[in-house]
C-alpha atoms as a PDB file:
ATOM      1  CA  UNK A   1      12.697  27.347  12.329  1.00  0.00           C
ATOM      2  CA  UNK A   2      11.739  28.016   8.677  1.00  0.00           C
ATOM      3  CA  UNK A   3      10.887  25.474   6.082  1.00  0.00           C
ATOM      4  CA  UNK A   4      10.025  25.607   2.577  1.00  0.00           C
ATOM      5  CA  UNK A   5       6.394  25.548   1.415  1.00  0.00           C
ATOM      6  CA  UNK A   6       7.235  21.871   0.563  1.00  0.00           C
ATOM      7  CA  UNK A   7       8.034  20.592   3.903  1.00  0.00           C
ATOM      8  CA  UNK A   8       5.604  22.266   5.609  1.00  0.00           C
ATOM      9  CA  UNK A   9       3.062  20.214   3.153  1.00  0.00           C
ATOM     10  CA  UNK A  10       5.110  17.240   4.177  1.00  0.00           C
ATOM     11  CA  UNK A  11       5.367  17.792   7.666  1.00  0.00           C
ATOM     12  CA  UNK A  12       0.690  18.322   8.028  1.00  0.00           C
ATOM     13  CA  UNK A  13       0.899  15.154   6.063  1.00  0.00           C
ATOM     14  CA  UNK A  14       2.888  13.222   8.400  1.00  0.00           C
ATOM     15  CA  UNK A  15       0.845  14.957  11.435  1.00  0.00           C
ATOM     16  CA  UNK A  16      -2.569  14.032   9.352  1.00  0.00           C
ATOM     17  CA  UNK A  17      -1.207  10.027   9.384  1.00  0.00           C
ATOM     18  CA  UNK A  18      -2.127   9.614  12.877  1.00  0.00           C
ATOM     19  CA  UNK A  19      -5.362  12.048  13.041  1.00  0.00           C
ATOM     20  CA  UNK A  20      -7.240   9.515  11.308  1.00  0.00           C
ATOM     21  CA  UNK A  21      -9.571   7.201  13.418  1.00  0.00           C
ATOM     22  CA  UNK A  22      -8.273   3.590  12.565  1.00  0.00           C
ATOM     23  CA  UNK A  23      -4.954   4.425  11.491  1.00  0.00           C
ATOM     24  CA  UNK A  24      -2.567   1.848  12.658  1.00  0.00           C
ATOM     25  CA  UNK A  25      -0.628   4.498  14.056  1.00  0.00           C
ATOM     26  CA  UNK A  26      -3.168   6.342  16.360  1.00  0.00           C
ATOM     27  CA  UNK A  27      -1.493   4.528  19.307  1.00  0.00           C
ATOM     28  CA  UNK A  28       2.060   5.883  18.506  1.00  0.00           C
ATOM     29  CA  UNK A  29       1.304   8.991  16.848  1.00  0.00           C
ATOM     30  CA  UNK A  30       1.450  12.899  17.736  1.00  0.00           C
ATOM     31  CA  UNK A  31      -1.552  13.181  20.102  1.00  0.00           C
ATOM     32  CA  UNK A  32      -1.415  17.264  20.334  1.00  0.00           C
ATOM     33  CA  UNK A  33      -2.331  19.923  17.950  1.00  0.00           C
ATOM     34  CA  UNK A  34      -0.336  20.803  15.227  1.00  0.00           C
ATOM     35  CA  UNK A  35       1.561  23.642  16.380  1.00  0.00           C
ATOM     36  CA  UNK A  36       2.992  21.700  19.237  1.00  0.00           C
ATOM     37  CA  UNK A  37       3.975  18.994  16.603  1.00  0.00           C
ATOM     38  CA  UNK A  38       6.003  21.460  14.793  1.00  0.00           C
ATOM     39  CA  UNK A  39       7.692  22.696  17.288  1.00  0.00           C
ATOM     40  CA  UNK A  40       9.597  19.762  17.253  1.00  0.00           C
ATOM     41  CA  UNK A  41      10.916  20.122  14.108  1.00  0.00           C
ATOM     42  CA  UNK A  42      15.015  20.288  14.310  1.00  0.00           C
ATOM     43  CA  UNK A  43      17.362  21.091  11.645  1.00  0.00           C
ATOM     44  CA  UNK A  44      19.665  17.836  10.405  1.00  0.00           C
ATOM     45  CA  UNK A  45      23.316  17.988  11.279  1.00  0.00           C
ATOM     46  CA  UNK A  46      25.583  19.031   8.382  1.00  0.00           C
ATOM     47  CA  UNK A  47      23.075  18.755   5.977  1.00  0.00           C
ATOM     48  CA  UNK A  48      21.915  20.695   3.499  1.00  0.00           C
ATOM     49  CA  UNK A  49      18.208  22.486   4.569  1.00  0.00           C
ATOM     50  CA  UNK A  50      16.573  18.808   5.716  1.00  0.00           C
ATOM     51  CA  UNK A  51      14.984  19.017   8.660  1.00  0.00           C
ATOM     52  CA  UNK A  52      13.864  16.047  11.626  1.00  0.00           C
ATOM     53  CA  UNK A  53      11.118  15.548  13.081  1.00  0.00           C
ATOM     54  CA  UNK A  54      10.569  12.740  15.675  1.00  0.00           C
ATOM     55  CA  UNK A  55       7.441  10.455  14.989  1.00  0.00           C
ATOM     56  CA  UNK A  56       6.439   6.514  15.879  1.00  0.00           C
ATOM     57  CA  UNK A  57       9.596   6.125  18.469  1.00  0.00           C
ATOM     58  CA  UNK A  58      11.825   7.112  14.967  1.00  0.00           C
ATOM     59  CA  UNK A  59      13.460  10.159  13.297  1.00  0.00           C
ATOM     60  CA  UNK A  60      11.422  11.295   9.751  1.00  0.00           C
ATOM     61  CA  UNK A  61      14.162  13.686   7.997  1.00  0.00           C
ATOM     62  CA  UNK A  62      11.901  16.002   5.396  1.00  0.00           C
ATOM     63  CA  UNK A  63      13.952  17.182   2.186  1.00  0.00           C
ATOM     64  CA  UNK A  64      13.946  20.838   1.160  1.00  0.00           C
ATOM     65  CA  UNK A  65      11.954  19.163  -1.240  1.00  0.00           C
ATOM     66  CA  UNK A  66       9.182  17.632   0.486  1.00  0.00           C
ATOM     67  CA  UNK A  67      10.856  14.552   0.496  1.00  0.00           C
ATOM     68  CA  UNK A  68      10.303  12.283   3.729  1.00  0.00           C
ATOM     69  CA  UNK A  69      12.049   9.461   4.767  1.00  0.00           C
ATOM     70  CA  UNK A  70      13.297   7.698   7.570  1.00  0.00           C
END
């Protein structure tokens, strides 16, 4: 799947969240290496170049933009 240069920035700083030791997260977070984390990316349904990644037991949906919400 291709992204901009935007949500790929987005998407290594969502990975990075749970990387850290002590994040609140590190329970719940990606625990493989990067790669493998993208290659869950999807493309959103009808929209217009967002794409989804799953993360925490949620969706994230990162703009064209860089953008990230849930």
């Amino acid at each position: 799947m291709i992204l901009t240069r935007l949500q790929r920035e987005a998407l290594k700083k969502v990975f990075d969240r749970g990387q850290t030791n002590g994040s609140p997260n590190r329970g719940q977070a990606w625990q493989g290496s990067y790669r493998e984390f993208r290659r869950t990316v999807r493309p959103e349904i009808c929209g217009f170049g967002a794409v989804m990644v799953p993360w925490c037991g949620m969706w994230l949906g990162i703009e064209p933009d860089g953008h990230t919400h849930s």
